[in-house]
N, C-alpha and C. Protein backbone atom coordinates (compact mmCIF):
# COMPACT_ATOMS: atom_id res chain seq x y z
N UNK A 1 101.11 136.39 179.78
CA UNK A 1 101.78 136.53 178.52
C UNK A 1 101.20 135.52 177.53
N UNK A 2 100.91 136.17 175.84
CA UNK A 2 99.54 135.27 175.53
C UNK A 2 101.24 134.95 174.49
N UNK A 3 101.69 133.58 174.46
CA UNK A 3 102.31 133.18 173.45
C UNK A 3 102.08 132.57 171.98
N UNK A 4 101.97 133.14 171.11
CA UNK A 4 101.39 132.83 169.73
C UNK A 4 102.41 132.34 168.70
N UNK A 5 103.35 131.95 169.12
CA UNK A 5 104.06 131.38 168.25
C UNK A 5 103.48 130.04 167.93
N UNK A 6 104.08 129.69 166.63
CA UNK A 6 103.34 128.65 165.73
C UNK A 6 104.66 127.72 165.03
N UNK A 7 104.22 126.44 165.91
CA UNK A 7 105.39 125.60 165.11
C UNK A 7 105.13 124.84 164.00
N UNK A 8 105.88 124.74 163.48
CA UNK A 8 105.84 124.36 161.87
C UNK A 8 106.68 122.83 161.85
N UNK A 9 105.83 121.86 161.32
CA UNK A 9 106.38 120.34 161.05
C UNK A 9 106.00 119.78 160.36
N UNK A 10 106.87 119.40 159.32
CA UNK A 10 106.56 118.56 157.87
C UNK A 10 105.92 116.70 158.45
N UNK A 11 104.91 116.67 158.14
CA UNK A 11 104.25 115.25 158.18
C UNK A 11 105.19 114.37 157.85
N UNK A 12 105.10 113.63 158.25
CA UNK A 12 106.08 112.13 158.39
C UNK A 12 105.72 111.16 157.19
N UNK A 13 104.78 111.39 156.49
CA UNK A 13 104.59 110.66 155.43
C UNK A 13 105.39 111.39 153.83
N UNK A 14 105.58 112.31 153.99
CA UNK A 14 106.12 113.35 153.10
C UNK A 14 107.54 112.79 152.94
N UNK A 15 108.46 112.30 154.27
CA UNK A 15 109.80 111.57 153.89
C UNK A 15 109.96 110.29 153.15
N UNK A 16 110.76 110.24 152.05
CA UNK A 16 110.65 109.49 151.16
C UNK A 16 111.79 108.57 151.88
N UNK A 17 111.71 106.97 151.89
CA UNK A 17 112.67 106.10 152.33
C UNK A 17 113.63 105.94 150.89
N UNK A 18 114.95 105.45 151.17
CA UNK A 18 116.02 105.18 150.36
C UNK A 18 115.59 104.62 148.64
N UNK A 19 114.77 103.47 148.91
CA UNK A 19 114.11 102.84 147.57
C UNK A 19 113.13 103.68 147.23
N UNK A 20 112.61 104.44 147.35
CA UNK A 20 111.25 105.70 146.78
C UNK A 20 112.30 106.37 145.97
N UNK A 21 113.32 107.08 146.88
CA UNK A 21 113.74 107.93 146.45
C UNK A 21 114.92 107.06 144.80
N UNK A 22 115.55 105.94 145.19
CA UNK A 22 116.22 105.35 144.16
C UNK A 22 115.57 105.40 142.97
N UNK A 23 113.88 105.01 143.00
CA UNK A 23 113.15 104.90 142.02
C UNK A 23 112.73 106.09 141.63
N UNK A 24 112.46 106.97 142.29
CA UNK A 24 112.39 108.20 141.44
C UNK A 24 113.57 108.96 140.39
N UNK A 25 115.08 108.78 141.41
CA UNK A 25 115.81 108.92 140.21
C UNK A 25 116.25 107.84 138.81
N UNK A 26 116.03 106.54 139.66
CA UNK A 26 115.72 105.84 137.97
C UNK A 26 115.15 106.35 136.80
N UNK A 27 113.89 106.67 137.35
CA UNK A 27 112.59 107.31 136.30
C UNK A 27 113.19 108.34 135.56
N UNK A 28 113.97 109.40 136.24
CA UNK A 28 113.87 110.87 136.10
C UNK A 28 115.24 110.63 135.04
N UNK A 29 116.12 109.58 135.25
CA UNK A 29 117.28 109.62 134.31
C UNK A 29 116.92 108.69 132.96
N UNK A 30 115.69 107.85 133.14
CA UNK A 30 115.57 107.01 131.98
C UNK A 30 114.38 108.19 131.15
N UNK A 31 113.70 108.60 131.88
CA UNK A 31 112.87 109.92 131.13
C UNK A 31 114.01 110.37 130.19
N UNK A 32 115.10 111.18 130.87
CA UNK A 32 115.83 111.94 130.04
C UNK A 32 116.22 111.39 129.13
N UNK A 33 116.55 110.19 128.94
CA UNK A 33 117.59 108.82 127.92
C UNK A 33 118.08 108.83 128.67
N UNK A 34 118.58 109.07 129.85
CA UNK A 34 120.53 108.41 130.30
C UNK A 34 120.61 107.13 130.64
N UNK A 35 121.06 106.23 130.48
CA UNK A 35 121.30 104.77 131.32
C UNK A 35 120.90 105.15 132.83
N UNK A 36 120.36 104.81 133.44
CA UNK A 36 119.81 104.90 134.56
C UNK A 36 121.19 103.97 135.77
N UNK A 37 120.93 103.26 135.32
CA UNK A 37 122.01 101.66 136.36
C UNK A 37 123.42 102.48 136.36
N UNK A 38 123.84 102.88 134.67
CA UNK A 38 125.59 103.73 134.76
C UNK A 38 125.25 104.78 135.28
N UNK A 39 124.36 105.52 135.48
CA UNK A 39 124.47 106.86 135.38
C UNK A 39 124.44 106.81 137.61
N UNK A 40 123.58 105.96 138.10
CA UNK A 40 123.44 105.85 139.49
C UNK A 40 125.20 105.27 140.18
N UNK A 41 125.85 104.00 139.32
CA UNK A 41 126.72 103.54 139.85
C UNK A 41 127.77 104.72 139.50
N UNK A 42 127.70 105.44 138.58
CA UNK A 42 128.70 106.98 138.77
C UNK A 42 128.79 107.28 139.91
N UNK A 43 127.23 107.70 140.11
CA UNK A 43 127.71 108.66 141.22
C UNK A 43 127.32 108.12 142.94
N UNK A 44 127.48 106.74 143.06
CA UNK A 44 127.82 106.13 144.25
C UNK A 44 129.39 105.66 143.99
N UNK A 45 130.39 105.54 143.19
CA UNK A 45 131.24 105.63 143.46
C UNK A 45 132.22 106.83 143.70
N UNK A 46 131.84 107.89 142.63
CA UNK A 46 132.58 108.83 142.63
C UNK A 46 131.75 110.39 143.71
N UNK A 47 130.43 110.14 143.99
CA UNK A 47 129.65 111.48 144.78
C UNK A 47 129.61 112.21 144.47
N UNK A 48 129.34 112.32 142.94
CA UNK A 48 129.82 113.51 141.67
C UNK A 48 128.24 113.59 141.52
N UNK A 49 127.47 114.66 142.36
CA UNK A 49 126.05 114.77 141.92
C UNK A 49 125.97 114.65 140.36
N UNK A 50 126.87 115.17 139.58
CA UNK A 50 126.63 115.54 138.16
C UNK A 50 126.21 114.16 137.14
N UNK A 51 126.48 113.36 137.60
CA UNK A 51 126.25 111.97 137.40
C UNK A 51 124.63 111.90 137.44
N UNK A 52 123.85 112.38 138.48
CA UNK A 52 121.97 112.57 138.61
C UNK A 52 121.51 113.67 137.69
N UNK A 53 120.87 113.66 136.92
CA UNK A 53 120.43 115.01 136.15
C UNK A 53 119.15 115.30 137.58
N UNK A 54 118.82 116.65 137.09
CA UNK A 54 118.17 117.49 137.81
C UNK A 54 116.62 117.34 137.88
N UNK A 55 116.22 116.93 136.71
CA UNK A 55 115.02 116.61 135.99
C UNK A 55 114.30 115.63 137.02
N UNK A 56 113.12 116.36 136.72
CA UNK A 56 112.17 115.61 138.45
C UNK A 56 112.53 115.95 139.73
N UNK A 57 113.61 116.83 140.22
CA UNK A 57 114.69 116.95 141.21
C UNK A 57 115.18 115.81 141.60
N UNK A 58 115.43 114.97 140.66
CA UNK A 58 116.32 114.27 141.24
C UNK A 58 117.66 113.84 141.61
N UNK A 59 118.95 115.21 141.18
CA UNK A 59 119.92 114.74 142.18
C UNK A 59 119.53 115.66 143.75
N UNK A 60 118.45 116.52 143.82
CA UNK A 60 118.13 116.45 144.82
C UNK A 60 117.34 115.71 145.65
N UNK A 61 117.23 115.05 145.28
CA UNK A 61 116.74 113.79 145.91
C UNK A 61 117.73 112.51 146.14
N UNK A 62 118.70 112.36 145.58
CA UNK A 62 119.96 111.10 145.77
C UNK A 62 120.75 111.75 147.16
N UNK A 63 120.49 113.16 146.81
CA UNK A 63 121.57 113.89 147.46
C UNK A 63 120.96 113.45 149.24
N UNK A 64 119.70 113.63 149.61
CA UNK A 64 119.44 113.82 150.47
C UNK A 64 118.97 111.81 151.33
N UNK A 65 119.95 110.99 150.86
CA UNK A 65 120.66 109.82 151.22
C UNK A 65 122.19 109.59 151.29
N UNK A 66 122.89 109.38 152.33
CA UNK A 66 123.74 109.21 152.51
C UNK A 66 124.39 107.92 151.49
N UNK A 67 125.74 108.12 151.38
CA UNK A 67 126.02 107.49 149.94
C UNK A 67 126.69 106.18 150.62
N UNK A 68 126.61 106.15 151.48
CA UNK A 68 127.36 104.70 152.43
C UNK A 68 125.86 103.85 152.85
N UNK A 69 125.29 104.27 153.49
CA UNK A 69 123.81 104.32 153.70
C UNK A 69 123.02 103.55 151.92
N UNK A 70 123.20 104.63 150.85
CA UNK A 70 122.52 103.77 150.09
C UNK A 70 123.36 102.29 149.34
N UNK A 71 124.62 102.43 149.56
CA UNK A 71 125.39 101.46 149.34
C UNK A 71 124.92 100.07 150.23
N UNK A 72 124.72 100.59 151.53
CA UNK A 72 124.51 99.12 152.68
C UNK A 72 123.31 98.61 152.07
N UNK A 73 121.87 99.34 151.87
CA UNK A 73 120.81 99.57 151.36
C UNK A 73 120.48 98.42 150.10
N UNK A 74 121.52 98.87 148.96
CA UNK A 74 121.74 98.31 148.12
C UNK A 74 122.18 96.69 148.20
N UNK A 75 123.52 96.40 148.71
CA UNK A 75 123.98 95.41 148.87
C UNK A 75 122.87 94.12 149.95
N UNK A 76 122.49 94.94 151.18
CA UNK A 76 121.41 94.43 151.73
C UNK A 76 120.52 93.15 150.89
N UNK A 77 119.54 94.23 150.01
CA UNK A 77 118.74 94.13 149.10
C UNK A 77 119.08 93.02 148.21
N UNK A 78 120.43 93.28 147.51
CA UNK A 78 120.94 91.99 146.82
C UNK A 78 120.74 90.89 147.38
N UNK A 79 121.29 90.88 148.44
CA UNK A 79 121.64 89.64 149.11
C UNK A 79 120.12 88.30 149.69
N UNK A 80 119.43 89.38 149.71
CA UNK A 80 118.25 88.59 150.18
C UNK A 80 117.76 87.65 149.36
């Protein structure tokens, strides 16, 4: 039995870590005008994607970090 199936796997360099992805939605909300800093602390307190504009995909990109996760991330970072 000649098996020809073909698996399919996204390269490991293609996943963006927590700060790639932060900085891309910085960019993508200061592109638009929005306050970037209010417009991020929106929506880590409240998880109201609507808070990320779309532009660049980036509330698909916030989205795909856990919002506790970028909080530890964050605070981490401060602290050092």
């Amino acid at each position: 039995m000649n098996d020809k199936t073909q698996r399919f796997q996204l390269p490991t360099n293609l996943e963006l870590d927590t700060k790639t992805i932060l900085k891309e939605v910085y960019n993508a909300l200061d592109e638009k005008g929005y306050q970037p800093i209010d417009q991020i602390v929106g929506y880590i307190l409240s998880e109201d994607p609507t808070y990320i504009t779309t532009h660049n995909n980036a509330r698909s990109l916030i989205r795909r970090v856990d919002r506790d996760e970028l909080l530890s991330e964050l605070v981490i970072n401060y602290l050092k």
